[in-house]
N, C-alpha and C. Protein backbone atom coordinates (compact mmCIF):
# COMPACT_ATOMS: atom_id res chain seq x y z
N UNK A 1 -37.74 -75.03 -89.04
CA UNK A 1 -37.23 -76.13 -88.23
C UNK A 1 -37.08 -75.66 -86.78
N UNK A 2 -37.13 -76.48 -85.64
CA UNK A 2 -37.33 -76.20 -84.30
C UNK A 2 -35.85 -75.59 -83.98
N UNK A 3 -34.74 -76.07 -84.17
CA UNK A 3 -33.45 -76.29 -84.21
C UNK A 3 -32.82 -74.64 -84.59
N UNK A 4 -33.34 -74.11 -85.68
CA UNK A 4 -33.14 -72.54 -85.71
C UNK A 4 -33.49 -71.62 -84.70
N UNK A 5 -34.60 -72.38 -83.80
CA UNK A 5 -35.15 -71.40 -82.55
C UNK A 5 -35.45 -70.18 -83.13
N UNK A 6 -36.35 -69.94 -83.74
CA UNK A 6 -36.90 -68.65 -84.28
C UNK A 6 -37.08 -67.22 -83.52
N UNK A 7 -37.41 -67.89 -82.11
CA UNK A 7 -37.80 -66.76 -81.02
C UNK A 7 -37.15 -66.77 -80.16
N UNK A 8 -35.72 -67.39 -80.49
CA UNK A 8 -34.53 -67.15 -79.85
C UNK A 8 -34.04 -65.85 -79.02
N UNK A 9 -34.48 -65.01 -79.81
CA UNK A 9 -33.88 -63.10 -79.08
C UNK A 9 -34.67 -62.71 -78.40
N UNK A 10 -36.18 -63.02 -78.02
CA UNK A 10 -37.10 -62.86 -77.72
C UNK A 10 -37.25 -63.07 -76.10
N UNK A 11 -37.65 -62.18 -75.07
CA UNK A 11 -37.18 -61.73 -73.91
C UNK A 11 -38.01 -62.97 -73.63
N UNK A 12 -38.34 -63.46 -71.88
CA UNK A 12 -38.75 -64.16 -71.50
C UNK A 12 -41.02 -63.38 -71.46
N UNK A 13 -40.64 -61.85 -71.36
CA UNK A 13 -42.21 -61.66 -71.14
C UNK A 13 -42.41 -61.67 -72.42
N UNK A 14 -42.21 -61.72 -73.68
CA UNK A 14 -42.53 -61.66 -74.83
C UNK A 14 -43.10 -62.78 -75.24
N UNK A 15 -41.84 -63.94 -74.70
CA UNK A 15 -42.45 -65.16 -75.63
C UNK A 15 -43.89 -65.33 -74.32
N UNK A 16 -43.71 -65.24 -73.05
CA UNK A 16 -45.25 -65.62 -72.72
C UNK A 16 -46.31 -64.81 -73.27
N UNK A 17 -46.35 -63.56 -73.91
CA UNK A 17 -47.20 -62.86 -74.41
C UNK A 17 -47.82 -63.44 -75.57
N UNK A 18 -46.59 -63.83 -76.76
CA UNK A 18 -46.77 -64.08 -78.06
C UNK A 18 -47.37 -65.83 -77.82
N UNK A 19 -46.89 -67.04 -76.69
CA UNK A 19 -48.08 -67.62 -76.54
C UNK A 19 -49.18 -67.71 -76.21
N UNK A 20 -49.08 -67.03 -75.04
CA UNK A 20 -51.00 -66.81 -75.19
C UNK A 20 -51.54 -66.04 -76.19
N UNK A 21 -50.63 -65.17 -77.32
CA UNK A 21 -51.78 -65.07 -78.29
C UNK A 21 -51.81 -66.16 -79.38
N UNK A 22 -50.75 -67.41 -79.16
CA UNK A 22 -51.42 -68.54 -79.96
C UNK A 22 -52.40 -69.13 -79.60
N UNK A 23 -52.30 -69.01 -78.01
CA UNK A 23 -53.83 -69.57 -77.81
C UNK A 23 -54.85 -69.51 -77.95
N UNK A 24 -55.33 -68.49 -78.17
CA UNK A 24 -55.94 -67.76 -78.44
C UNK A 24 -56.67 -67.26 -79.63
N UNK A 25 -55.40 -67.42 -80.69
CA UNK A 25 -55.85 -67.47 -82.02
C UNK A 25 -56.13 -68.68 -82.87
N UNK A 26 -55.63 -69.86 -81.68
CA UNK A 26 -55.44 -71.61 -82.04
C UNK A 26 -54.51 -71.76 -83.41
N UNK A 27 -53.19 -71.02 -82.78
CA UNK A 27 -52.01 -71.30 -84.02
C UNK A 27 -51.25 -72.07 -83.72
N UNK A 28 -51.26 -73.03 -83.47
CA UNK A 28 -50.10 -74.69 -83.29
C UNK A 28 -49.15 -74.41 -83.65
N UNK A 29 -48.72 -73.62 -84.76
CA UNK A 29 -47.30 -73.38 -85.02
C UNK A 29 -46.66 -72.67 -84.28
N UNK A 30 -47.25 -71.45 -84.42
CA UNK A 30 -46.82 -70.64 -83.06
C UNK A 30 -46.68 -70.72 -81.71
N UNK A 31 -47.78 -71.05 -81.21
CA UNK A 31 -47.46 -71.68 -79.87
C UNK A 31 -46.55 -72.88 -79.55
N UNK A 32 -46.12 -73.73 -80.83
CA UNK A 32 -45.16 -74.72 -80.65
C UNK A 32 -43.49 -74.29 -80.06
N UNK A 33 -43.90 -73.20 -81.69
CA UNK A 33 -42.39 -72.30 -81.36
C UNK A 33 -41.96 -71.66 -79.80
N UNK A 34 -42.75 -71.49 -79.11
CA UNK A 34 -43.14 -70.76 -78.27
C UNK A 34 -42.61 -71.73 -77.25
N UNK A 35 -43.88 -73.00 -76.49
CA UNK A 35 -43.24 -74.01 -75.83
C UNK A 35 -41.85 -74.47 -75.85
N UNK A 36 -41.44 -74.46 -77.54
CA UNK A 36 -40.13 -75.10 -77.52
C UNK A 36 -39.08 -74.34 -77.21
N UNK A 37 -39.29 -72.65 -77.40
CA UNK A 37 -38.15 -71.96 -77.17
C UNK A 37 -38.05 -71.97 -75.86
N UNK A 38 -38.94 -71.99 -74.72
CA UNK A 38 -39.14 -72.15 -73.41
C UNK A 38 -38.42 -73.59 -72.93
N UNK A 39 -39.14 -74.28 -73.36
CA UNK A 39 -38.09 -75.81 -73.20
C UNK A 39 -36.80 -76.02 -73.51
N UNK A 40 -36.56 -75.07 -74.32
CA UNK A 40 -34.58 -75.26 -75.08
C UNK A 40 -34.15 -74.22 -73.67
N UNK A 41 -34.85 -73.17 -73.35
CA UNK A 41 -34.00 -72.35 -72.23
C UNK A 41 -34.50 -72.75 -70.79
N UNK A 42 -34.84 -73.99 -70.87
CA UNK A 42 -35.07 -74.30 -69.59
C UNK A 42 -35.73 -73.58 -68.46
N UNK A 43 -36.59 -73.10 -68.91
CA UNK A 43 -37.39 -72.07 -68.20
C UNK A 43 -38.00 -72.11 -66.79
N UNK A 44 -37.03 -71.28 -65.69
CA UNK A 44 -37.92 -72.13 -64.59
C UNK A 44 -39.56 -71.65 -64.04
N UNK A 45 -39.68 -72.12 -63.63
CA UNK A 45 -41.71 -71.90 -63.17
C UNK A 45 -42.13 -71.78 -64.08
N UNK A 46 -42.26 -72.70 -65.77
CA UNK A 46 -42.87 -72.97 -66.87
C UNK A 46 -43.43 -74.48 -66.54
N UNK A 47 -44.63 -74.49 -66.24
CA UNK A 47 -45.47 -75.68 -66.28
C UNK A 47 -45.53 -76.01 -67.69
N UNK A 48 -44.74 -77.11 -67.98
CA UNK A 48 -44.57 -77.27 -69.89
C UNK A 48 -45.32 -78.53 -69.96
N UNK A 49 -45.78 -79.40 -68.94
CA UNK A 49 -47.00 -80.36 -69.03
C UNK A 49 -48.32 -79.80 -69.21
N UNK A 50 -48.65 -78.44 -68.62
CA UNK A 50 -50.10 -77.57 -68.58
C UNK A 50 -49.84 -76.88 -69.70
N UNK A 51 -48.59 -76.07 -70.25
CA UNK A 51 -48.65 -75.49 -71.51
C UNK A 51 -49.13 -76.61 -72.32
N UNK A 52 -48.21 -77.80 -72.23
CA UNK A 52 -48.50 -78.65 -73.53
C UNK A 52 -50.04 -79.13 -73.42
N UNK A 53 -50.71 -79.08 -72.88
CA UNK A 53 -52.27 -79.81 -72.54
C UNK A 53 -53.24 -78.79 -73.16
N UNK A 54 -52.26 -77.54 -72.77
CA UNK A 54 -53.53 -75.91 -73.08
C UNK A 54 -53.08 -75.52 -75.15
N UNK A 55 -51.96 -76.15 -75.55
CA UNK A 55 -51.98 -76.21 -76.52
C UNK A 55 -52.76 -77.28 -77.46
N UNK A 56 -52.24 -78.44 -76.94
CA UNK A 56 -53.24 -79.44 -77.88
C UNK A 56 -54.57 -79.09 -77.78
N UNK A 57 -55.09 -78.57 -76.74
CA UNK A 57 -57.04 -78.69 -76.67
C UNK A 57 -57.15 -77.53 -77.41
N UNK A 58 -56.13 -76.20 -77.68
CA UNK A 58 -56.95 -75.27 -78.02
C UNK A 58 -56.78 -75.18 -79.73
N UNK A 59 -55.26 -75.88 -80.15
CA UNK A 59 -55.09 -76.05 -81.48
C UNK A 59 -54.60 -77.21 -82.58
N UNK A 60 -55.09 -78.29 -81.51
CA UNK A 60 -53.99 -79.85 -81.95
C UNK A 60 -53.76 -80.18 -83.93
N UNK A 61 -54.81 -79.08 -84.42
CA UNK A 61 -54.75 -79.80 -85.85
C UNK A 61 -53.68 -78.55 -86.64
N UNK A 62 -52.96 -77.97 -86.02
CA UNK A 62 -51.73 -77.09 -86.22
C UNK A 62 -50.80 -77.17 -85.81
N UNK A 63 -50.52 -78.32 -84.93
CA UNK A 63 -49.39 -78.31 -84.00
C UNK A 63 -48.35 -79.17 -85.33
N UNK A 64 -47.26 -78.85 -85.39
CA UNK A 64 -46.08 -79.76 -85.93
C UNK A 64 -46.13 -80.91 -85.68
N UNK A 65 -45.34 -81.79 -86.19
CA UNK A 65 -45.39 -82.93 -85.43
C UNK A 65 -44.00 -82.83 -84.96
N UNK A 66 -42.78 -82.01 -85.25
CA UNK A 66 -41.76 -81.61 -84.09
C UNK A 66 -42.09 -81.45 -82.60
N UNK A 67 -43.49 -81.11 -82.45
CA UNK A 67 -43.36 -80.87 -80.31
C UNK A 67 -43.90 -81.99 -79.93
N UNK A 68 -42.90 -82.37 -79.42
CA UNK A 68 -43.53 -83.75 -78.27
C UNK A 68 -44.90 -83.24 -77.50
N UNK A 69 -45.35 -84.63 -77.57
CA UNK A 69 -46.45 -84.03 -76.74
C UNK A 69 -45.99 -84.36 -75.15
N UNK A 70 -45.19 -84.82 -74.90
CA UNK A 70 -44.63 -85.48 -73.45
C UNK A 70 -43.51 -84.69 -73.25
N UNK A 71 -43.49 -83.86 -72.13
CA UNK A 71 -42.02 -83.38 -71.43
C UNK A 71 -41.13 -84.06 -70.60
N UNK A 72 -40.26 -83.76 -71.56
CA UNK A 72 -38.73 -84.37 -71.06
C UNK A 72 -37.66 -83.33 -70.83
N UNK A 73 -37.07 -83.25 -69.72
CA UNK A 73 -35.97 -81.72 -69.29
C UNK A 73 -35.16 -82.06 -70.19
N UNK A 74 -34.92 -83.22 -70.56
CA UNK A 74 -33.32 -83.32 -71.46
C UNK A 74 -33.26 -83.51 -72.66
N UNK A 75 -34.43 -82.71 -73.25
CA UNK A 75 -34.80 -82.86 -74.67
C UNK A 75 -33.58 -81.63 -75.29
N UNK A 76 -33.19 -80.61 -74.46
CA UNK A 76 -32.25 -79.49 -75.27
C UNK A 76 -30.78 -80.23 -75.37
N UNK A 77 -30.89 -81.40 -74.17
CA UNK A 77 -29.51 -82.02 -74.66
C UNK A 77 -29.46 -82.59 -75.92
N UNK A 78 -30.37 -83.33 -76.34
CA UNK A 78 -30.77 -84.02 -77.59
C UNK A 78 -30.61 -83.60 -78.66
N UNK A 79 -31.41 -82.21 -78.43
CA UNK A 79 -30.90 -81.24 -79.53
C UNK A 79 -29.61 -80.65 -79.95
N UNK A 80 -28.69 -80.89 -78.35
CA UNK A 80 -27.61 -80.40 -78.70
C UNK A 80 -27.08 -81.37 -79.40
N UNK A 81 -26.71 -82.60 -79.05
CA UNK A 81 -26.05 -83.75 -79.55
C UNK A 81 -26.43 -83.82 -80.87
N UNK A 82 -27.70 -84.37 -81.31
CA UNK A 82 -28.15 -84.57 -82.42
C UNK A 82 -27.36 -83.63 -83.16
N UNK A 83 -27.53 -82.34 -83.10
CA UNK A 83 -26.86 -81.15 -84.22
C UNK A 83 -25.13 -81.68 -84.41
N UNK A 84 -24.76 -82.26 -83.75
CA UNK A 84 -23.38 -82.84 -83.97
C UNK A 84 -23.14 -83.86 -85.12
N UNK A 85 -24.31 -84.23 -85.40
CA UNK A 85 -24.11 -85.22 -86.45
C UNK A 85 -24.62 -84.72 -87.87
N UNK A 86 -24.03 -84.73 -89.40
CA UNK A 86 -24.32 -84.17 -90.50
C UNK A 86 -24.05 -85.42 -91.51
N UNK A 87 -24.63 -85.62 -92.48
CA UNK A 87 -24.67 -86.76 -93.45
C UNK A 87 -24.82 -86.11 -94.80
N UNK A 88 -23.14 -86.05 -95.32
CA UNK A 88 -22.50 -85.82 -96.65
C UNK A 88 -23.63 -85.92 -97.83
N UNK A 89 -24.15 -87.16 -97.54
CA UNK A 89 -24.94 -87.63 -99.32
C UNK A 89 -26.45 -88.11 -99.06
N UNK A 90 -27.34 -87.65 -99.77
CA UNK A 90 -28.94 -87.67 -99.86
C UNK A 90 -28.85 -89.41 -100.25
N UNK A 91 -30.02 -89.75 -99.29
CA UNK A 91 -30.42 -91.33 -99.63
C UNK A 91 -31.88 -91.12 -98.95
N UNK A 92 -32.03 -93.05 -98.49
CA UNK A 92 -33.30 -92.96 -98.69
C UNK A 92 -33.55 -93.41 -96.78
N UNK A 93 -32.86 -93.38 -96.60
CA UNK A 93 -32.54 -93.79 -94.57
C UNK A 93 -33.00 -92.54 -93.93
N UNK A 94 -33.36 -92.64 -92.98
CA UNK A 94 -34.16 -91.84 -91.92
C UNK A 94 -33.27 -92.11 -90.21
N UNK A 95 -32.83 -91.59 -89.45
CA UNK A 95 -32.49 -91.49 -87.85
C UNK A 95 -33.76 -91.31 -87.55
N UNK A 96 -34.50 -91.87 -86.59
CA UNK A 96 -35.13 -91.45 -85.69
C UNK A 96 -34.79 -91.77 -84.34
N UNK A 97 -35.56 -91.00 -83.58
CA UNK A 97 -35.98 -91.51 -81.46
C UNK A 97 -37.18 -91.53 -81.66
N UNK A 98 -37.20 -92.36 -80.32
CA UNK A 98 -38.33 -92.78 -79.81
C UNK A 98 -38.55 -92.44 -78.30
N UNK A 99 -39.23 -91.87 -77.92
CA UNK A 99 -39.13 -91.59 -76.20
C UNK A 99 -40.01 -92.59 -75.44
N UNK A 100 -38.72 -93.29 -74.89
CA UNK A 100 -39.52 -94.55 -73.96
C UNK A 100 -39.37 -94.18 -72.75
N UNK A 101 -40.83 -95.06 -71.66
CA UNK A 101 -41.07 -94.49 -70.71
C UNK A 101 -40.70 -95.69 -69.31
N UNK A 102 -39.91 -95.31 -68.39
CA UNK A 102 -39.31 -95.91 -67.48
C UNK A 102 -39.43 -95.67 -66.13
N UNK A 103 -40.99 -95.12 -66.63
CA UNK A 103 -41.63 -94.69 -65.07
C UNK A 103 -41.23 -95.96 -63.71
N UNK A 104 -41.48 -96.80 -64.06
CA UNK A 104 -41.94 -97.85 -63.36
C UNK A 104 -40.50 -98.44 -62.69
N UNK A 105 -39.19 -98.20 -63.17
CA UNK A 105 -38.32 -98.36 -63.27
C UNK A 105 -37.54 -97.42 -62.81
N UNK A 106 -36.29 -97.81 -62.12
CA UNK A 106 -35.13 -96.30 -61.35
C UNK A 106 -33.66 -96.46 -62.72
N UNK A 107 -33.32 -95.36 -62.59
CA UNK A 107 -32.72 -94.70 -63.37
C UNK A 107 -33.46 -93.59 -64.26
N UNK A 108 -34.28 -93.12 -63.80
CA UNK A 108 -34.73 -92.04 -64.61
C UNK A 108 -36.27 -92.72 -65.50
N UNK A 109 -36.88 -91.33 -65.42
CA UNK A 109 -38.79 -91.71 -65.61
C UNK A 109 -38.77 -92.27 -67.62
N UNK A 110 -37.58 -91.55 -68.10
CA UNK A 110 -37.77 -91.92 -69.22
C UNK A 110 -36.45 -92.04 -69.78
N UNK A 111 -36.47 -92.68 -71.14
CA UNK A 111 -35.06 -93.11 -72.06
C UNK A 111 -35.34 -92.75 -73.34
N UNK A 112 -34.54 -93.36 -74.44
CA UNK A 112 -34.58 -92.46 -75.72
C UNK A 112 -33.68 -94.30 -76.57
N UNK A 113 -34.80 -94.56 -77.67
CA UNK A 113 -34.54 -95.58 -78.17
C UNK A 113 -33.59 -94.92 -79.19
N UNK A 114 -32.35 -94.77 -80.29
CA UNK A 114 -32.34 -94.60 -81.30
C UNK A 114 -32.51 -95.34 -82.90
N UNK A 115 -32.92 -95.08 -83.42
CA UNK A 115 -33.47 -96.66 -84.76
C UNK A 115 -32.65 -95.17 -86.70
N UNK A 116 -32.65 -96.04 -87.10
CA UNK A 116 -32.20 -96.08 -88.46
C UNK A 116 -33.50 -96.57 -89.00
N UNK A 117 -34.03 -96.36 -90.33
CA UNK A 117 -34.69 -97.18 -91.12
C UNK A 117 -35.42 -96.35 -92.48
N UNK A 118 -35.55 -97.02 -93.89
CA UNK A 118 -35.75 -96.31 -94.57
C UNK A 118 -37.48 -95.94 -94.81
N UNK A 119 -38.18 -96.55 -93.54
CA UNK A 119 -39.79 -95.66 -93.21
C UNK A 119 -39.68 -94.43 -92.65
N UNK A 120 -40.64 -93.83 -93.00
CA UNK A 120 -40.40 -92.29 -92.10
C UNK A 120 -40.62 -92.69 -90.73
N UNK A 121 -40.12 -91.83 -89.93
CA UNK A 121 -39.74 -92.11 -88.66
C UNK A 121 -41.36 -92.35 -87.34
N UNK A 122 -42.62 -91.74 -88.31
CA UNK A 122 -43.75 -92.22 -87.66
C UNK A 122 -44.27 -93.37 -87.54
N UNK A 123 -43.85 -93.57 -89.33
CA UNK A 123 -44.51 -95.08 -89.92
C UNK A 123 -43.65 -96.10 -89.08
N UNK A 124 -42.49 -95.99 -89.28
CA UNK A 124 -41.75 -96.86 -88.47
C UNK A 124 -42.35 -97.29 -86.77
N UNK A 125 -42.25 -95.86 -86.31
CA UNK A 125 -42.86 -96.12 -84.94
C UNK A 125 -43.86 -96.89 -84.60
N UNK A 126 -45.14 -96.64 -85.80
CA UNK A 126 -46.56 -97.25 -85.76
C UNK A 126 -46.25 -98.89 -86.30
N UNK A 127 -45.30 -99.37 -86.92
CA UNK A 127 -44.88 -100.66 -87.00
C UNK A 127 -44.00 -101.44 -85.63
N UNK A 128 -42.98 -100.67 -85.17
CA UNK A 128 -42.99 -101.33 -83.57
C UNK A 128 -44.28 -101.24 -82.73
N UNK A 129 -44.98 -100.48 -82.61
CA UNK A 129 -46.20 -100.37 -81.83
C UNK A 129 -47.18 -101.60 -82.39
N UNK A 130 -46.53 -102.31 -83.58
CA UNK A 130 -47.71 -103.30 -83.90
C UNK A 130 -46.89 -104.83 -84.10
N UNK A 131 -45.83 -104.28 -83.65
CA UNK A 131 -44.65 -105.94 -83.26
C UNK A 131 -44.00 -106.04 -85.13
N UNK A 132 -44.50 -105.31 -85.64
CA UNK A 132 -43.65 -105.25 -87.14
C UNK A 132 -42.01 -105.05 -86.66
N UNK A 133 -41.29 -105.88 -86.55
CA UNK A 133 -39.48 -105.75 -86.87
C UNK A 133 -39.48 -105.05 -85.27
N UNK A 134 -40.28 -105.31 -84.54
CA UNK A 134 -40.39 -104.47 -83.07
C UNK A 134 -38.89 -104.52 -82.28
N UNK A 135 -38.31 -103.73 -81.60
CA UNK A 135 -37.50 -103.76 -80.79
C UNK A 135 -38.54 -104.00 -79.90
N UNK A 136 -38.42 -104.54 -78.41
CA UNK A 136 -38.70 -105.13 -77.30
C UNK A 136 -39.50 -103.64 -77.20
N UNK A 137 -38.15 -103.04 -76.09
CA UNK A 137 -38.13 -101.56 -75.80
C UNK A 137 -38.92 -101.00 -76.13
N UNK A 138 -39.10 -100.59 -77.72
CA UNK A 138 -40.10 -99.78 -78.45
C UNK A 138 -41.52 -100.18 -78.25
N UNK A 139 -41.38 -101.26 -78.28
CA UNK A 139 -43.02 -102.03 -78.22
C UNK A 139 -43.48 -102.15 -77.11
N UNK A 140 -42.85 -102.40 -76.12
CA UNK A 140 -43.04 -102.36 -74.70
C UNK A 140 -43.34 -100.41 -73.98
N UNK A 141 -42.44 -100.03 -73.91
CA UNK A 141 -42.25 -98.90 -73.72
C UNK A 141 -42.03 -97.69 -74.67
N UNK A 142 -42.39 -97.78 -75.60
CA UNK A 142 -42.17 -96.30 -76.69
C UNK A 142 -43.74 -95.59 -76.66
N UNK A 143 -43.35 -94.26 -76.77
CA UNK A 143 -44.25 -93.40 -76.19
C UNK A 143 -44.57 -92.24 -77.55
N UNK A 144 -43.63 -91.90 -77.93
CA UNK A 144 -44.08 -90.82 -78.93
C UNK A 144 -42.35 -91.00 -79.79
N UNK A 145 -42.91 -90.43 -81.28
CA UNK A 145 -41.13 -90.12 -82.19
C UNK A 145 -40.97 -88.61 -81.72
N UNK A 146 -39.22 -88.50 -81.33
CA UNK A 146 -39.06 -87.16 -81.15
C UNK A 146 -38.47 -86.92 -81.96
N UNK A 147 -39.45 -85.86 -82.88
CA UNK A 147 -39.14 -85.96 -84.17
C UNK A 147 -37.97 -84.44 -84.78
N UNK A 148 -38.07 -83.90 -83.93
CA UNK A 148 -37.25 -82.26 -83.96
C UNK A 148 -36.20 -82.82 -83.93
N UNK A 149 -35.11 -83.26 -82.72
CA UNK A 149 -33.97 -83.59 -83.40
C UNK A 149 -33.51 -83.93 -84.16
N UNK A 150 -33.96 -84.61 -84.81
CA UNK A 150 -33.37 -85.99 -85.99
C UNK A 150 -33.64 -85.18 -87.51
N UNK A 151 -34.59 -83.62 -87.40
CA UNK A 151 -35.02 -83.46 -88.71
C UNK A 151 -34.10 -83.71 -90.00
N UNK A 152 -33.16 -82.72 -89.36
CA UNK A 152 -31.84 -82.89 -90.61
C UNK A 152 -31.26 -84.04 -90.85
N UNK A 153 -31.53 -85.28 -90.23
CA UNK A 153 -30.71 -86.63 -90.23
C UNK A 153 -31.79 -87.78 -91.23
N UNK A 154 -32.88 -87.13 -92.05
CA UNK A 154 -34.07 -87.39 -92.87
C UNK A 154 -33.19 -87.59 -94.12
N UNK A 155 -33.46 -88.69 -95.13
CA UNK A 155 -33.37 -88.78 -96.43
C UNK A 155 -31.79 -88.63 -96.33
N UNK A 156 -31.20 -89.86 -95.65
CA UNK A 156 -29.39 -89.96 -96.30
C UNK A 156 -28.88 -90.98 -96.41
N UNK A 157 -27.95 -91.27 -96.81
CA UNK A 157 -27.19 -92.62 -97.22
C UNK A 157 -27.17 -93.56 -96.46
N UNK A 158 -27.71 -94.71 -96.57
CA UNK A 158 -27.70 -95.95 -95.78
C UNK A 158 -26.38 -95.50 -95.05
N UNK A 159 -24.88 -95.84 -95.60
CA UNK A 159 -23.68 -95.97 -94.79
C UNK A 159 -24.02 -95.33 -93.84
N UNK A 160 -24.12 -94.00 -94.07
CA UNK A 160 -24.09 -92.40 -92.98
C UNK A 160 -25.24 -92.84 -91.96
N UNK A 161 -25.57 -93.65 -92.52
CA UNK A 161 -27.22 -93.27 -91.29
C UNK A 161 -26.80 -94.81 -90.74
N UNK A 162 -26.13 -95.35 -91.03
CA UNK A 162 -25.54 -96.74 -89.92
C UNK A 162 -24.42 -96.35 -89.29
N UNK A 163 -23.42 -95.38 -89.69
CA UNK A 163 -22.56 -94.59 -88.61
C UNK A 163 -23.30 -93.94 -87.29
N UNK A 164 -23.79 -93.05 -88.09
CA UNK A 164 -24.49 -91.87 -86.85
C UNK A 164 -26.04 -92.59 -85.91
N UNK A 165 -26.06 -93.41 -86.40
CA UNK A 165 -27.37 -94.29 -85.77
C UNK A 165 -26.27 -94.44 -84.75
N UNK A 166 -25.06 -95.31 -84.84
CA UNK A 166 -24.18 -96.47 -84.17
C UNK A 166 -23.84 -94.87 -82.99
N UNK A 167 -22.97 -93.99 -83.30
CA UNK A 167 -22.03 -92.76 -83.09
C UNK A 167 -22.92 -91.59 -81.89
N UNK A 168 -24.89 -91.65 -82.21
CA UNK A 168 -25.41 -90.69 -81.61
C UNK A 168 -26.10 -91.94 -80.37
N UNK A 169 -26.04 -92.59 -80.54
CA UNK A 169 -26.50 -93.40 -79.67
C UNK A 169 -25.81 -93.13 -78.42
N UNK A 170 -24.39 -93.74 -78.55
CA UNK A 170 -23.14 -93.77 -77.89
C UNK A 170 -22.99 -92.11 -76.94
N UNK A 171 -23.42 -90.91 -77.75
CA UNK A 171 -23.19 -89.64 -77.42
C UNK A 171 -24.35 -89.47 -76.58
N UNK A 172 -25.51 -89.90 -77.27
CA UNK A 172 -26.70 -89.79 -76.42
C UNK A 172 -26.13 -90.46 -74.43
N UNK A 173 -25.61 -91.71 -74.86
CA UNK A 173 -25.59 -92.16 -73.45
C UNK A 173 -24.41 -91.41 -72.50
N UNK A 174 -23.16 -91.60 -73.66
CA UNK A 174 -22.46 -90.54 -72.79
C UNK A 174 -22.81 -88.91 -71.64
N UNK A 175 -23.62 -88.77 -72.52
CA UNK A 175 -24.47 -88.03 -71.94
C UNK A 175 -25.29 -88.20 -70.53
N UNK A 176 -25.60 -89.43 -70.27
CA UNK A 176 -25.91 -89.81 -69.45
C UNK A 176 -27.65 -90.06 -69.35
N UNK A 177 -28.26 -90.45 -70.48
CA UNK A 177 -29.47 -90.64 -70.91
C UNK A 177 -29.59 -92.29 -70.79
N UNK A 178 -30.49 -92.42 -70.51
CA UNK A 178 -30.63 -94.13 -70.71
C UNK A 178 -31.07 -94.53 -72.44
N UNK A 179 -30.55 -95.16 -73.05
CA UNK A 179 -30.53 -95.18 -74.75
C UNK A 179 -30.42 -96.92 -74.92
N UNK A 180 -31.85 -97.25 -75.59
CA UNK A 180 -31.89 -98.41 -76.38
C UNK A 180 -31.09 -98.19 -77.91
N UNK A 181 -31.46 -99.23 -78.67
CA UNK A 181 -30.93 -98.92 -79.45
C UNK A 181 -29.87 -98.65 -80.31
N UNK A 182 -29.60 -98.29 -81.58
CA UNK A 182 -28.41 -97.97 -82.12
C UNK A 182 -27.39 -98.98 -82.17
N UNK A 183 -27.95 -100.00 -83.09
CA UNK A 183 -26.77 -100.82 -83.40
C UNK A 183 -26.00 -100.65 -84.27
C-alpha cells in the first residue's frame, strides 16, 4: 500500500537512483513507489509532471492504479487526513475521490469530489463520466480516482462509510481544499 511508504528511510540520492533504475527496467511498481515517496516529502526541484510522463511511456502496464497520473502538491495532505478515518466492520461500501479540475476557475487549479458507493471506486467513476447517478462536478470536471488514499476505506459498512464519507469531506475542506461532495 502507498500509505506504508516503503522507501520511506531512503536518502533523497537513493530514491533518484533506485528510480531511474525503474526506468529503465520498466517496473511501474517501483518507480511508483519512488514518485510517490518524492511527492509525500515534497521534494523540491522534482519535476513530478516529467517524472510522471517518463514513467507512464516507459512502463504504463505496471503502474498501480494508486499513482495519479495528474500532480497535485496536496495530495500528502489527503493522505494525511484520509489515515484519520478507520471503519470497525467489513461491508460492501467503498470511499472514494475524485480529482476535479478547476483550472478555468480561481480558488485553486484543482478540487477533490468525495463519493461513498458500493461500485469500486473506478467503476463508479466511469459511471459519472457517463451521466450514470452523475454528480454535476464529477461529470463536468472529474479527472482521475485518487485511489491511494481511500485504500483502507474499501469494503465497509454502509453506516461507517456514510459517517466518514459525511466527516472526511468536512476535514478535507477544513483543510482548506476545495471539496464537492460528501453528503
Amino acid at each position: 500500500m502507498p500509505a506504508a511508504r516503503p522507501l520511506r528511510t531512503l536518502k533523497g540520492g537513493e530514491l533518484g537512483e533506485r528510480l531511474e533504475a525503474a526506468m529503465m527496467e520498466r517496473d511501474g511498481l517501483a518507480g511508483a513507489h519512488c514518485i510517490h515517496e518524492l511527492w509525500m516529502r515534497a521534494e523540491l526541484g522534482v519535476d513530478f509532471d516529467c517524472a510522471l510522463d517518463r514513467l507512464w511511456k516507459a512502463a504504463a502496464s505496471s503502474i498501480p492504479e494508486w499513482l495519479p497520473m495528474t500532480y497535485v502538491e496536496w495530495l500528502p495532505t489527503v493522505y494525511e487526513i484520509a489515515a484519520r478515518f478507520r471503519a470497525a466492520r467489513r461491508g460492501r461500501s467503498n470511499i472514494y475521490l475524485v480529482l476535479l479540475d478547476y483550472r478555468d476557475r480561481k480558488g485553486g487549479p484543482y478540487g477533490v469530489y468525495v463519493g461513498m458507493s458500493d461500485y469500486a471506486p473506478a467503476q463508479r467513476f466511469d459511471q459519472h463520466k457517463a451521466g450514470i447517478r452523475a454528480s454535476g462536478s464529477v461529470l463536468k470536471r472529474g479527472v482521475e480516482v485518487l485511489t491511494g488514499p481511500t485504500l483502507h476505506l474499501q469494503g465497509i459498512a454502509r453506516p461507517e462509510a456514510a459517517s466518514i464519507e459525511a466527516d472526511l469531506a468536512g476535514a478535507l475542506s477544513d483543510a482548506g481544499l476545495l471539496v464537492q461532495g460528501g453528503h
